[in-house]
C-alpha atoms as a PDB file:
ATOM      1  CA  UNK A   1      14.569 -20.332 -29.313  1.00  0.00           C
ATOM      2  CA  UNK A   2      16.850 -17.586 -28.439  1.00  0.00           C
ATOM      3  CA  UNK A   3      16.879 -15.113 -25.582  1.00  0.00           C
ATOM      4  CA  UNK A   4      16.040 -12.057 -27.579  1.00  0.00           C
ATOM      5  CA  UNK A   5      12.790 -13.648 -29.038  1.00  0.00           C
ATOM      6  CA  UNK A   6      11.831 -15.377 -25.774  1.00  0.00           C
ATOM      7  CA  UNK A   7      12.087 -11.682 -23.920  1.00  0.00           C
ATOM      8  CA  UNK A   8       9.811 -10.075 -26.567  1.00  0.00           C
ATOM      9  CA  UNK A   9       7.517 -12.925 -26.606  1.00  0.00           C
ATOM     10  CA  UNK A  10       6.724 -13.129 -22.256  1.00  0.00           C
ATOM     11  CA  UNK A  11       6.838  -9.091 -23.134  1.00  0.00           C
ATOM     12  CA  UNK A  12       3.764  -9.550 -24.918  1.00  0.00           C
ATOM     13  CA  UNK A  13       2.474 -11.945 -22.175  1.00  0.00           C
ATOM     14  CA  UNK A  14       3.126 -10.003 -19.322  1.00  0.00           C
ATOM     15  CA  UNK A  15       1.439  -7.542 -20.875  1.00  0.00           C
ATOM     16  CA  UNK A  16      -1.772  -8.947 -22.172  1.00  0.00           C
ATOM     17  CA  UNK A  17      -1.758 -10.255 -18.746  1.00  0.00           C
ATOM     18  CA  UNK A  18      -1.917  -6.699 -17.239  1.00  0.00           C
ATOM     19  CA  UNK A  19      -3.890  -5.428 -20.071  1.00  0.00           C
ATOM     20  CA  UNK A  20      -6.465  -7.941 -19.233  1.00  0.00           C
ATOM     21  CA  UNK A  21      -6.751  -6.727 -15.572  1.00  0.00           C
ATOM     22  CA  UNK A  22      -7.049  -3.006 -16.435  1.00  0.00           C
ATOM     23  CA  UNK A  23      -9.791  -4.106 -19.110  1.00  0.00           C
ATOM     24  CA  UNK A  24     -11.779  -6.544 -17.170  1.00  0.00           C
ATOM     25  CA  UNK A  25     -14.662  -6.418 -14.788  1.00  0.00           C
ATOM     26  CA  UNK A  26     -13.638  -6.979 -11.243  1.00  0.00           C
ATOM     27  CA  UNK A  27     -17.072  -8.548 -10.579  1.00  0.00           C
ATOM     28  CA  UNK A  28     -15.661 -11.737  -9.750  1.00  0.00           C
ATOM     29  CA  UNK A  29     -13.205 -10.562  -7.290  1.00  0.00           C
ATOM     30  CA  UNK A  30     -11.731 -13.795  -6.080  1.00  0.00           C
ATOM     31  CA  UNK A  31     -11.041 -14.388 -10.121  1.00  0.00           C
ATOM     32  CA  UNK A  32      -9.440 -11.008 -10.361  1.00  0.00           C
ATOM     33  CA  UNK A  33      -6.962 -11.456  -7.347  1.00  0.00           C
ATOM     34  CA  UNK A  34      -6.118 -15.037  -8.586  1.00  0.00           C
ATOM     35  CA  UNK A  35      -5.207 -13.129 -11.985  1.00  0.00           C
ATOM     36  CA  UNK A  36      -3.089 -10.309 -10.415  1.00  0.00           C
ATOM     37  CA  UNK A  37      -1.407 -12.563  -8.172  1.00  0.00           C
ATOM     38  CA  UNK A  38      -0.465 -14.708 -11.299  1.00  0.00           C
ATOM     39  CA  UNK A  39       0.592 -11.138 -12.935  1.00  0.00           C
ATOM     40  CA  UNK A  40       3.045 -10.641  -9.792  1.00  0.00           C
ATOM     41  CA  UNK A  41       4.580 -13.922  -9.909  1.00  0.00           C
ATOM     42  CA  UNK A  42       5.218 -14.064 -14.062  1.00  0.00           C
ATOM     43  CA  UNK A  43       6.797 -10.675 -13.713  1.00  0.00           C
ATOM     44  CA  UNK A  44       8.735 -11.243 -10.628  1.00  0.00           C
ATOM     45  CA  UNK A  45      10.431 -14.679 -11.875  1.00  0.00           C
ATOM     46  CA  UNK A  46      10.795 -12.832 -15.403  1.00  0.00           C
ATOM     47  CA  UNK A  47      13.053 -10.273 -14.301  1.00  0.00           C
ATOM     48  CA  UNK A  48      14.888 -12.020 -11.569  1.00  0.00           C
ATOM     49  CA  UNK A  49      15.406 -14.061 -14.612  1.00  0.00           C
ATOM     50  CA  UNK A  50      16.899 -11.703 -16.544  1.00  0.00           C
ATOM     51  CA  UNK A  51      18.641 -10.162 -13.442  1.00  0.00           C
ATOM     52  CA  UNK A  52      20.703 -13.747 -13.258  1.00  0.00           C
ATOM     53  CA  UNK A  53      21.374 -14.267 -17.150  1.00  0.00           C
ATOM     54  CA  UNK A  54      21.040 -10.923 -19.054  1.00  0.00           C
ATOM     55  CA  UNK A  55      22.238  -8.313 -17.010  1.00  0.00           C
ATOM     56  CA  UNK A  56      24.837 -10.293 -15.330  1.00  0.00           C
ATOM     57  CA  UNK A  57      26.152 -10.947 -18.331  1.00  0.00           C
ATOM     58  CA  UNK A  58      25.637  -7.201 -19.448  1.00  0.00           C
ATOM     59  CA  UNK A  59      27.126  -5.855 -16.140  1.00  0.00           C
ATOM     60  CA  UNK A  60      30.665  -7.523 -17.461  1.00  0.00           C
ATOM     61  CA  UNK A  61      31.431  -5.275 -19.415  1.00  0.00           C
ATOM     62  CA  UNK A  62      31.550  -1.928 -17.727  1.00  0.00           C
ATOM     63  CA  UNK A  63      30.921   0.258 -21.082  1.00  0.00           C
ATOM     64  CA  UNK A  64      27.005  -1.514 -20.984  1.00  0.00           C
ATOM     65  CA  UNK A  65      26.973  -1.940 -16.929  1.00  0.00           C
ATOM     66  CA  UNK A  66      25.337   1.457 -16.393  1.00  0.00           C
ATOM     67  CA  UNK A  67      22.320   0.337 -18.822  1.00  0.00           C
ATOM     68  CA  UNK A  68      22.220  -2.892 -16.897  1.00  0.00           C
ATOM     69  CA  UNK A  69      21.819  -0.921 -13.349  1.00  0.00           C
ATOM     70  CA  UNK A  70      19.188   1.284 -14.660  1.00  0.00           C
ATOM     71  CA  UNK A  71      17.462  -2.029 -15.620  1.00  0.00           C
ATOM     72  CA  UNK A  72      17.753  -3.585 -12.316  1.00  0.00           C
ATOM     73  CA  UNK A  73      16.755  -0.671 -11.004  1.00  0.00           C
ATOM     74  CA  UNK A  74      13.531  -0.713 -13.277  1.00  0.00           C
ATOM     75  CA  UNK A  75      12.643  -4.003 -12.295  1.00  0.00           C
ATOM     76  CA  UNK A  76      12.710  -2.579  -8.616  1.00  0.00           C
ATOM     77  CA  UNK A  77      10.387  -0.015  -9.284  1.00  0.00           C
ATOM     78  CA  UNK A  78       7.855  -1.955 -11.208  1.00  0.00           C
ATOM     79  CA  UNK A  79       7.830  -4.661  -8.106  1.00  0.00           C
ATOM     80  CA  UNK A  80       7.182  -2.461  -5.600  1.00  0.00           C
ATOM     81  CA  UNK A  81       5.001  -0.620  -7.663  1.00  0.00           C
ATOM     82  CA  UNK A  82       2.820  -4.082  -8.077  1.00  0.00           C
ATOM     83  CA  UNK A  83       3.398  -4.897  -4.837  1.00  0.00           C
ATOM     84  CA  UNK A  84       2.244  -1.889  -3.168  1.00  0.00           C
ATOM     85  CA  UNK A  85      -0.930  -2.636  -4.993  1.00  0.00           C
ATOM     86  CA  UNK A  86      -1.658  -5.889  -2.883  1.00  0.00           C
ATOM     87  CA  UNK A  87      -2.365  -3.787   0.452  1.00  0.00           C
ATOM     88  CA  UNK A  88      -5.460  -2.096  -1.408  1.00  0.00           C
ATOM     89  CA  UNK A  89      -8.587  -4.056  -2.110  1.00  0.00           C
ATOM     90  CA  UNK A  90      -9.513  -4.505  -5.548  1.00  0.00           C
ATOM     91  CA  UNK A  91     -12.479  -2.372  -4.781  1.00  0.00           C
ATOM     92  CA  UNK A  92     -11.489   0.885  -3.772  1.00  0.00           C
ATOM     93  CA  UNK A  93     -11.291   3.783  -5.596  1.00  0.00           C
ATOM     94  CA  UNK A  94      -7.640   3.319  -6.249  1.00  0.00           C
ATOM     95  CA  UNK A  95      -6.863   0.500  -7.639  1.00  0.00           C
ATOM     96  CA  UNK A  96      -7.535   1.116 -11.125  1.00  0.00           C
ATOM     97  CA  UNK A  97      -5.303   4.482 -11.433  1.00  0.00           C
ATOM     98  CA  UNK A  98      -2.667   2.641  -9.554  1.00  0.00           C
ATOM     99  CA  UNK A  99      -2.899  -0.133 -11.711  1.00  0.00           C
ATOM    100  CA  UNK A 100      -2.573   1.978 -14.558  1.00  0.00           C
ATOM    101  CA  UNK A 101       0.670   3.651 -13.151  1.00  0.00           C
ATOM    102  CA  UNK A 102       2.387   0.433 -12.666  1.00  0.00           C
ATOM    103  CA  UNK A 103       1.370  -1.015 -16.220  1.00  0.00           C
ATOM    104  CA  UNK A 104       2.854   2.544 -17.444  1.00  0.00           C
ATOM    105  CA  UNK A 105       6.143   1.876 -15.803  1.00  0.00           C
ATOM    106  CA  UNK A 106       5.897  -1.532 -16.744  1.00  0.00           C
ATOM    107  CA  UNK A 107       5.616  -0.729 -20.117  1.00  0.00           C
ATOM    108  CA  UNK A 108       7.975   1.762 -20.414  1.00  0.00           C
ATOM    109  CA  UNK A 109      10.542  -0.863 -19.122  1.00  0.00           C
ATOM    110  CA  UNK A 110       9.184  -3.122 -21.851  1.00  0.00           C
ATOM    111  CA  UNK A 111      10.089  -0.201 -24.617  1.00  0.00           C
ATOM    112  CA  UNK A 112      13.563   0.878 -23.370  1.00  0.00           C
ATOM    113  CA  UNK A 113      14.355  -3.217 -22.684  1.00  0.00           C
ATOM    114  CA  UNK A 114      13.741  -4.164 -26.180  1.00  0.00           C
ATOM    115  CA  UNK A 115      15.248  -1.174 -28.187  1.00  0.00           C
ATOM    116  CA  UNK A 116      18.325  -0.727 -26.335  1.00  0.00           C
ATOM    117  CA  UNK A 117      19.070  -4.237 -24.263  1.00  0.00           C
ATOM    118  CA  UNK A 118      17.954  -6.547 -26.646  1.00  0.00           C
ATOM    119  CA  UNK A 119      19.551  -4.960 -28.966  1.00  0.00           C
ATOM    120  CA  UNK A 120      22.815  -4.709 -27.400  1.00  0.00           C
ATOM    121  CA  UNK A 121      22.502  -9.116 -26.841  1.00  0.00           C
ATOM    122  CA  UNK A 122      21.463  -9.252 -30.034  1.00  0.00           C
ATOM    123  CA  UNK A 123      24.939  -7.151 -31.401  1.00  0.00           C
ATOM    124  CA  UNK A 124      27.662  -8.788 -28.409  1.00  0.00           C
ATOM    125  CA  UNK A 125      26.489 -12.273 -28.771  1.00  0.00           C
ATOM    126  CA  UNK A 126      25.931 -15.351 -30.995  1.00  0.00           C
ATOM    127  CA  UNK A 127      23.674 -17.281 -31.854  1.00  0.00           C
ATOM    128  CA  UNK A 128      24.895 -20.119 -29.494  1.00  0.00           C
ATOM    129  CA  UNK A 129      25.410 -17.589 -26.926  1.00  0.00           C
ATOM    130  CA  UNK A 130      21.931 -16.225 -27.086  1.00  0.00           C
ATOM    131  CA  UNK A 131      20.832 -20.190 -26.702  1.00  0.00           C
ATOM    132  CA  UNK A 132      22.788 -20.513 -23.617  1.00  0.00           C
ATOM    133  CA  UNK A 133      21.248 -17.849 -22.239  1.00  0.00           C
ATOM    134  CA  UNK A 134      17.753 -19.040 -22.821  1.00  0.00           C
ATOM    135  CA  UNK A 135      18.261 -22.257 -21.551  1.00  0.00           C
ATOM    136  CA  UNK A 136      19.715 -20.738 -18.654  1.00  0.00           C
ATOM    137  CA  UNK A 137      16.680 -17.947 -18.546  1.00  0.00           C
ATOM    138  CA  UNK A 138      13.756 -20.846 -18.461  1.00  0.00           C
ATOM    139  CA  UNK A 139      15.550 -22.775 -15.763  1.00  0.00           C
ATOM    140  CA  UNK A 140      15.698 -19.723 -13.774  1.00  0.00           C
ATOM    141  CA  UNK A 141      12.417 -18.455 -14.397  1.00  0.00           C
ATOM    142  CA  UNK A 142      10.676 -21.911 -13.597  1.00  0.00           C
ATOM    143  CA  UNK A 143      12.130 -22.268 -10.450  1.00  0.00           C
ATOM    144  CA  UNK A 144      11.213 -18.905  -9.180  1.00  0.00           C
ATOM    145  CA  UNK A 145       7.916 -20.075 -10.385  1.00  0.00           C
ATOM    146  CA  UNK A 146       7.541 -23.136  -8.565  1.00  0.00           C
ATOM    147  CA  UNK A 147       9.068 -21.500  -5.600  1.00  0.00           C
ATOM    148  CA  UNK A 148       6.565 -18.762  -5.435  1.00  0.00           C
ATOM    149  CA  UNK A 149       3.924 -21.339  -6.005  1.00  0.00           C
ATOM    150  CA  UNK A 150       4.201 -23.108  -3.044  1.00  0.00           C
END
């Protein structure tokens, strides 16, 4: 697989993940927190992911570095964003419209990441290149995973 269609497929993931949580009944609460945290963690290790193969490959070449740092600086947003969400209980009032915020952002990330970034990888590199960077992507990304997991 190449980077381009491994982005666009956890894409999709991510957000059926977060679709999932704005759809679902919070009756099992324990469930629901188990889910979000999962949500936090996928989306966390994805884009430090792309932070460390992507963009730093992106942020190279100083004509595509500014679309790189607006990335990065995405990714920041949509953390804190998700993370601010872990100091309110799933209960109150809030959650849900905050929720909704952060899957907006999130999703907006998702749309401006795959017309523009993805295509720009798909234009400056090969076909080899793009397989480097996957390989180098999963390693990343399943570290940070296991990391956060323990």
């Amino acid at each position: 697989m190449n980077i381009v269609d491994r982005l666009k497929e956890e894409h999709r993931v991510i957000q059926s993940m977060i679709n999932d949580l704005l759809r679902g009944p919070i009756e099992d609460s324990e469930k629901y927190s188990r889910s979000y945290i999962e949500l936090i963690s996928r989306v966390e290790a994805h884009e430090r992911g792309e932070e460390n193969t992507i963009y730093q490959e992106l942020m190279a070449d100083i004509q595509v570095r500014p679309i790189a740092l607006q990335a990065v600086e995405e990714h920041r947003i949509i953390k804190n964003a998700l993370k601010d969400l872990t100091d309110v209980e799933i209960t109150e009032e809030v959650w849900i419209p905050r929720l909704v915020v952060a899957n907006n952002l999130l999703s907006l990330h998702i749309q401006i990441e795959e017309g523009n970034v993805l295509e720009l990888i798909e234009q400056s590199f090969d076909d080899a290149k793009k397989e480097e960077l996957d390989e180098k992507f999963v390693k990343e990304e399943e570290k940070l995973l296991l990391a956060m997991r323990r």
